[in-house]
C-alpha atoms as a PDB file:
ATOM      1  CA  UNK A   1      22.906 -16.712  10.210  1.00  0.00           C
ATOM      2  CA  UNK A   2      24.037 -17.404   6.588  1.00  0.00           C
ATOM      3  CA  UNK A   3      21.283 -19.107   5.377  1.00  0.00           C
ATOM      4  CA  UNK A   4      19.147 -15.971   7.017  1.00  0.00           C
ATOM      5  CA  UNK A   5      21.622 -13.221   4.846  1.00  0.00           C
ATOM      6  CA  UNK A   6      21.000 -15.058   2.055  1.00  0.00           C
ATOM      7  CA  UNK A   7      17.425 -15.638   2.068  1.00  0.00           C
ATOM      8  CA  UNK A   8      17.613 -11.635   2.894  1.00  0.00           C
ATOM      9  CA  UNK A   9      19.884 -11.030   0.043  1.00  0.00           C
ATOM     10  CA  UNK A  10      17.906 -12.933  -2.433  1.00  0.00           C
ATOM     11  CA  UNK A  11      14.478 -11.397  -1.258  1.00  0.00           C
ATOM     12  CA  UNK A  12      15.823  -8.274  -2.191  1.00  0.00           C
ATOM     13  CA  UNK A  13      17.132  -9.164  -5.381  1.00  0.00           C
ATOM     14  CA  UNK A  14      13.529 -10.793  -7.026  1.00  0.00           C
ATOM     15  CA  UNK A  15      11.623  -8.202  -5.204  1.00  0.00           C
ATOM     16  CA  UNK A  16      13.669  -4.752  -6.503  1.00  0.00           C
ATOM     17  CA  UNK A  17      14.024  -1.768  -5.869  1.00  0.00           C
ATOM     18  CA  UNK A  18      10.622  -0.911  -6.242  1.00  0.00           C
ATOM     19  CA  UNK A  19       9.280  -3.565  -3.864  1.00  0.00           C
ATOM     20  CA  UNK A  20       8.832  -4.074  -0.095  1.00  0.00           C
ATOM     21  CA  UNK A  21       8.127  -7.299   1.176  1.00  0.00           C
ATOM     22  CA  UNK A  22       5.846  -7.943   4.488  1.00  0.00           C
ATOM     23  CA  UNK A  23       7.480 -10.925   6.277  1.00  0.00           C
ATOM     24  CA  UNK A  24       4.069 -11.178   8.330  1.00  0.00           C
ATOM     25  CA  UNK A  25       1.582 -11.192   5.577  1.00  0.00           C
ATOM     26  CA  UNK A  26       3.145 -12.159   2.720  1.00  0.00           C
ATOM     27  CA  UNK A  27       2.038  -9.407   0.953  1.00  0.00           C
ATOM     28  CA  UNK A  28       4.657  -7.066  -1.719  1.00  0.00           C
ATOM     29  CA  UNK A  29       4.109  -3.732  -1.459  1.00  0.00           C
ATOM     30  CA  UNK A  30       4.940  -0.677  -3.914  1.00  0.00           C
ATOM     31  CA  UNK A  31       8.092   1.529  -2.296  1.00  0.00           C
ATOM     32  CA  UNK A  32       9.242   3.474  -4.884  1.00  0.00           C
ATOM     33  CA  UNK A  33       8.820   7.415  -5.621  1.00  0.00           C
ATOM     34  CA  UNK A  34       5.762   7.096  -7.293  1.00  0.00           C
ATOM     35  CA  UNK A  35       3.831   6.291  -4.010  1.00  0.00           C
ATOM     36  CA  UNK A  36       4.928   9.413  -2.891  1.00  0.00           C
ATOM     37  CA  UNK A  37       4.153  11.646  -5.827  1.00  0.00           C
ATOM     38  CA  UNK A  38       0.934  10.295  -7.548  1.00  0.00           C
ATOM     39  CA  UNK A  39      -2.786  11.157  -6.626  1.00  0.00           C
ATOM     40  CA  UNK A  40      -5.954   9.929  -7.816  1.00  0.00           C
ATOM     41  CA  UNK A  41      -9.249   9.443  -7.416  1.00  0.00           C
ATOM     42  CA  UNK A  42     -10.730   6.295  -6.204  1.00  0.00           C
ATOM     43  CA  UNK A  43     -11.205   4.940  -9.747  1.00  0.00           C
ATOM     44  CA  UNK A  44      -8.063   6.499 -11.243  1.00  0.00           C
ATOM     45  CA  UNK A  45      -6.161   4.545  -8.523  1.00  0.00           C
ATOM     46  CA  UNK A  46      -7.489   0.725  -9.356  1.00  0.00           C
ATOM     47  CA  UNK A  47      -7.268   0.769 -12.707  1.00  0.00           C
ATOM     48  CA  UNK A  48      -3.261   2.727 -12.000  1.00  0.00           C
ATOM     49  CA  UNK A  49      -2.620  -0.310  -9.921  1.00  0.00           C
ATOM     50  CA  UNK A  50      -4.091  -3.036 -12.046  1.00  0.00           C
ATOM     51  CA  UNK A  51      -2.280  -1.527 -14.830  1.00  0.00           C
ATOM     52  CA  UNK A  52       1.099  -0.823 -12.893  1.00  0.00           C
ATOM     53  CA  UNK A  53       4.002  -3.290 -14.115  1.00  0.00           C
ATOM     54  CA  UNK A  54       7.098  -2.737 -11.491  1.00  0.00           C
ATOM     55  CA  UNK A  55      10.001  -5.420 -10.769  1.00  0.00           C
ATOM     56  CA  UNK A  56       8.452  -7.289 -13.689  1.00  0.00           C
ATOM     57  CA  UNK A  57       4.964  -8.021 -12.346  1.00  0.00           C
ATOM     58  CA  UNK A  58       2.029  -6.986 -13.181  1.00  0.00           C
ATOM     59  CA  UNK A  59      -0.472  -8.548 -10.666  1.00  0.00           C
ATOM     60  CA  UNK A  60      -0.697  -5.530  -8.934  1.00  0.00           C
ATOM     61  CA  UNK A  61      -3.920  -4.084  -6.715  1.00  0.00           C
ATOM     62  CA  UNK A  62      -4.784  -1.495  -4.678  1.00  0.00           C
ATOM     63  CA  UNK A  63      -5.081  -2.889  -0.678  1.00  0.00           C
ATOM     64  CA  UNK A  64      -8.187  -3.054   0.969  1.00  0.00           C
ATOM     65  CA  UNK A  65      -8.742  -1.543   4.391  1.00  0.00           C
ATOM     66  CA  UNK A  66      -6.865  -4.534   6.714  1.00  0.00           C
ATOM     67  CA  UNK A  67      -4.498  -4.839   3.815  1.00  0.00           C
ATOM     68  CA  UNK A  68      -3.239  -1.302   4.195  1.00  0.00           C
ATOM     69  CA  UNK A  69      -4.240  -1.432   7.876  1.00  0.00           C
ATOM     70  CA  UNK A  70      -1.237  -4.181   8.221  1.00  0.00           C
ATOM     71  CA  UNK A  71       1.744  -1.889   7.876  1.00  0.00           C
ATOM     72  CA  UNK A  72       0.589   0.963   9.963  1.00  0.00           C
ATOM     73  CA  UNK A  73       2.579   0.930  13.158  1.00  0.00           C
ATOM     74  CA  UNK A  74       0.515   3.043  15.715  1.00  0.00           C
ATOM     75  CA  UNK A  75       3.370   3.347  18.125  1.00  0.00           C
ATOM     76  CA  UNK A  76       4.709   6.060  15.737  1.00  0.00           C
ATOM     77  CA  UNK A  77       3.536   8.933  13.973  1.00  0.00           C
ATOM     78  CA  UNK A  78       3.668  10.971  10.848  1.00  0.00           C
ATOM     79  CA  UNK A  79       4.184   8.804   9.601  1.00  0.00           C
ATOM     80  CA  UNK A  80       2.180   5.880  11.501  1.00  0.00           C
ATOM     81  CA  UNK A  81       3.978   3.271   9.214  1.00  0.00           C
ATOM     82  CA  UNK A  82       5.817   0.234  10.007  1.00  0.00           C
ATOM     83  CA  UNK A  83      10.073   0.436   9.767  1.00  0.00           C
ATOM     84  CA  UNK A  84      11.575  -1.077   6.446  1.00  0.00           C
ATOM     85  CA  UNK A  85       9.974   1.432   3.865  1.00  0.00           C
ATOM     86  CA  UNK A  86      11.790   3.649   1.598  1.00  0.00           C
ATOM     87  CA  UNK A  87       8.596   6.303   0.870  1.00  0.00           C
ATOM     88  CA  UNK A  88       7.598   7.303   4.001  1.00  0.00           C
ATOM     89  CA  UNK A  89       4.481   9.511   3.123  1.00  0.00           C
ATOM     90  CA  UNK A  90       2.352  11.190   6.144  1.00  0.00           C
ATOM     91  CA  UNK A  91      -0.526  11.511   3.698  1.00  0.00           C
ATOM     92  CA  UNK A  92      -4.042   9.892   3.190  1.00  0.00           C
ATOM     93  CA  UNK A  93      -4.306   6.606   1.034  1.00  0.00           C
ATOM     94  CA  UNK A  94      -6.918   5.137  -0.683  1.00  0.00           C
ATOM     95  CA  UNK A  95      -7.975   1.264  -0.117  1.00  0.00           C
ATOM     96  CA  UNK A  96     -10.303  -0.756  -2.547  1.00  0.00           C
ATOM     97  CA  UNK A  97     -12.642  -1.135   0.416  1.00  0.00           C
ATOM     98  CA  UNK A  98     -15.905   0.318  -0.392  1.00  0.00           C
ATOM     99  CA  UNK A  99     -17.950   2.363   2.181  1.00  0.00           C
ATOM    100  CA  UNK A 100     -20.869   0.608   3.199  1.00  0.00           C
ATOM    101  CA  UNK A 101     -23.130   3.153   3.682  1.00  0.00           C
ATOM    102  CA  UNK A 102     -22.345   4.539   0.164  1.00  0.00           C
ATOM    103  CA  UNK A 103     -20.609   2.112  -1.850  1.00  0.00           C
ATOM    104  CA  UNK A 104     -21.019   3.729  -5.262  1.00  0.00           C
ATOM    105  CA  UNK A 105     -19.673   7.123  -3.727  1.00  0.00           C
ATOM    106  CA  UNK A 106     -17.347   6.366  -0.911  1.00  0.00           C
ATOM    107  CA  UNK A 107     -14.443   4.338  -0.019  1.00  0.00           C
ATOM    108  CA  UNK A 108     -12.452   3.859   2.770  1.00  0.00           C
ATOM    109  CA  UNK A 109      -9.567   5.886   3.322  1.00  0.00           C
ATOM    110  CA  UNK A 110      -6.647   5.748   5.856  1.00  0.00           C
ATOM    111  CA  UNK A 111      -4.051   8.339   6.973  1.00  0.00           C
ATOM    112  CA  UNK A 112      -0.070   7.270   7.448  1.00  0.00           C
ATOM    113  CA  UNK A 113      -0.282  10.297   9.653  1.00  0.00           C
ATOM    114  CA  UNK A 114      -1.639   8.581  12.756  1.00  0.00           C
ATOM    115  CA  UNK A 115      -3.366   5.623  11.568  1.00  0.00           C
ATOM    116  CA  UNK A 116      -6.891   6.613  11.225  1.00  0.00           C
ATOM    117  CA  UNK A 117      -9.369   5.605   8.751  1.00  0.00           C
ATOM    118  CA  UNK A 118     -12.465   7.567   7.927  1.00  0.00           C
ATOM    119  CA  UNK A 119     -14.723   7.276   4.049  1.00  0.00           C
ATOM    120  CA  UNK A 120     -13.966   9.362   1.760  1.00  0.00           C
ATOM    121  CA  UNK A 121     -16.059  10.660  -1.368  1.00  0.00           C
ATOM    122  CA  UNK A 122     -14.301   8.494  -4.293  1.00  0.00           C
ATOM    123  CA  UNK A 123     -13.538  11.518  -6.401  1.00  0.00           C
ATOM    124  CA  UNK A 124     -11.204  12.848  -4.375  1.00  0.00           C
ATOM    125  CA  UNK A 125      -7.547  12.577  -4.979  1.00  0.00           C
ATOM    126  CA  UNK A 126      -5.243  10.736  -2.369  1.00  0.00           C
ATOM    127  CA  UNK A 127      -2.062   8.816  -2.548  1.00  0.00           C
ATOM    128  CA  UNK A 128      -1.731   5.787  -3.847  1.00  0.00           C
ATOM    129  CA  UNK A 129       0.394   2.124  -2.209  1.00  0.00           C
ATOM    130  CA  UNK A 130      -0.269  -0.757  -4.363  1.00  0.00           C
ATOM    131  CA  UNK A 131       0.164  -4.182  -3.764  1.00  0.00           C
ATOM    132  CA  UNK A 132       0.253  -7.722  -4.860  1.00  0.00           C
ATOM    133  CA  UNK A 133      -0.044 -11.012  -3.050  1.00  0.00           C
ATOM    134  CA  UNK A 134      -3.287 -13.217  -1.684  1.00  0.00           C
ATOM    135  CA  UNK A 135      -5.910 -11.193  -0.439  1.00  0.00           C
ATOM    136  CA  UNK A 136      -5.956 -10.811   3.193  1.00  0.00           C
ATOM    137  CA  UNK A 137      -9.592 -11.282   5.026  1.00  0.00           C
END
């Protein structure tokens, strides 16, 4: 139980604030205010998390569709995302997953609402979670 507190305790202190870590994937993701005020566009939101330095890294990404797919929880709703997260937005995100159909004008998309993903025409502006960590498959 001690060792567990301070493995907790120590997680917390590298990660930040800023930071929420995914005990199942691995995977750090962005929890700070800034997830639940900024929009972009498709573009505007890979090069803002490429560029993003936060709890002094700066190997951030934006999440591809399983990636972002990995902390919905689709036993709740509005939001549809996993317990342990400070920003708690019921909006749509944007993943680096390209639409097939259209890759050069659509990317996926997936709502914290209920959990559904749909493509979405790249200039539009959604929210943005960004993450760092080995790429999922």
């Amino acid at each position: 139980m001690k060792l567990l507190f301070a493995l907790t305790v120590t997680a917390s202190l590298l990660l930040g604030a800023s930071s929420k870590l995914d005990d199942r994937t691995g995977l750090v993701w962005q929890d700070n205010p800034k997830v639940e005020n900024i929009e972009k566009s498709y573009h505007e939101a890979k090069q803002y998390c490429e560029q993003l330095k936060t709890d002094g890294f700066d190997d951030w990404r934006l999440p591809t569709l399983s990636e972002l797919y990995s902390i919905v929880d689709m036993k709740r709703e509005r939001p549809a995302l996993r317990y342990g997260f400070e920003m708690r937005v019921d909006e749509w995100f944007w993943t680096a997953t390209p639409f097939a159909g259209d890759p050069k004008k659509e990317a996926w998309r997936l709502s914290m609402s209920y959990g559904e993903a749909e493509p979405s025409r790249q200039g539009r502006t959604l929210h943005v979670r960004c993450v760092r960590g080995k790429r999922m498959r």
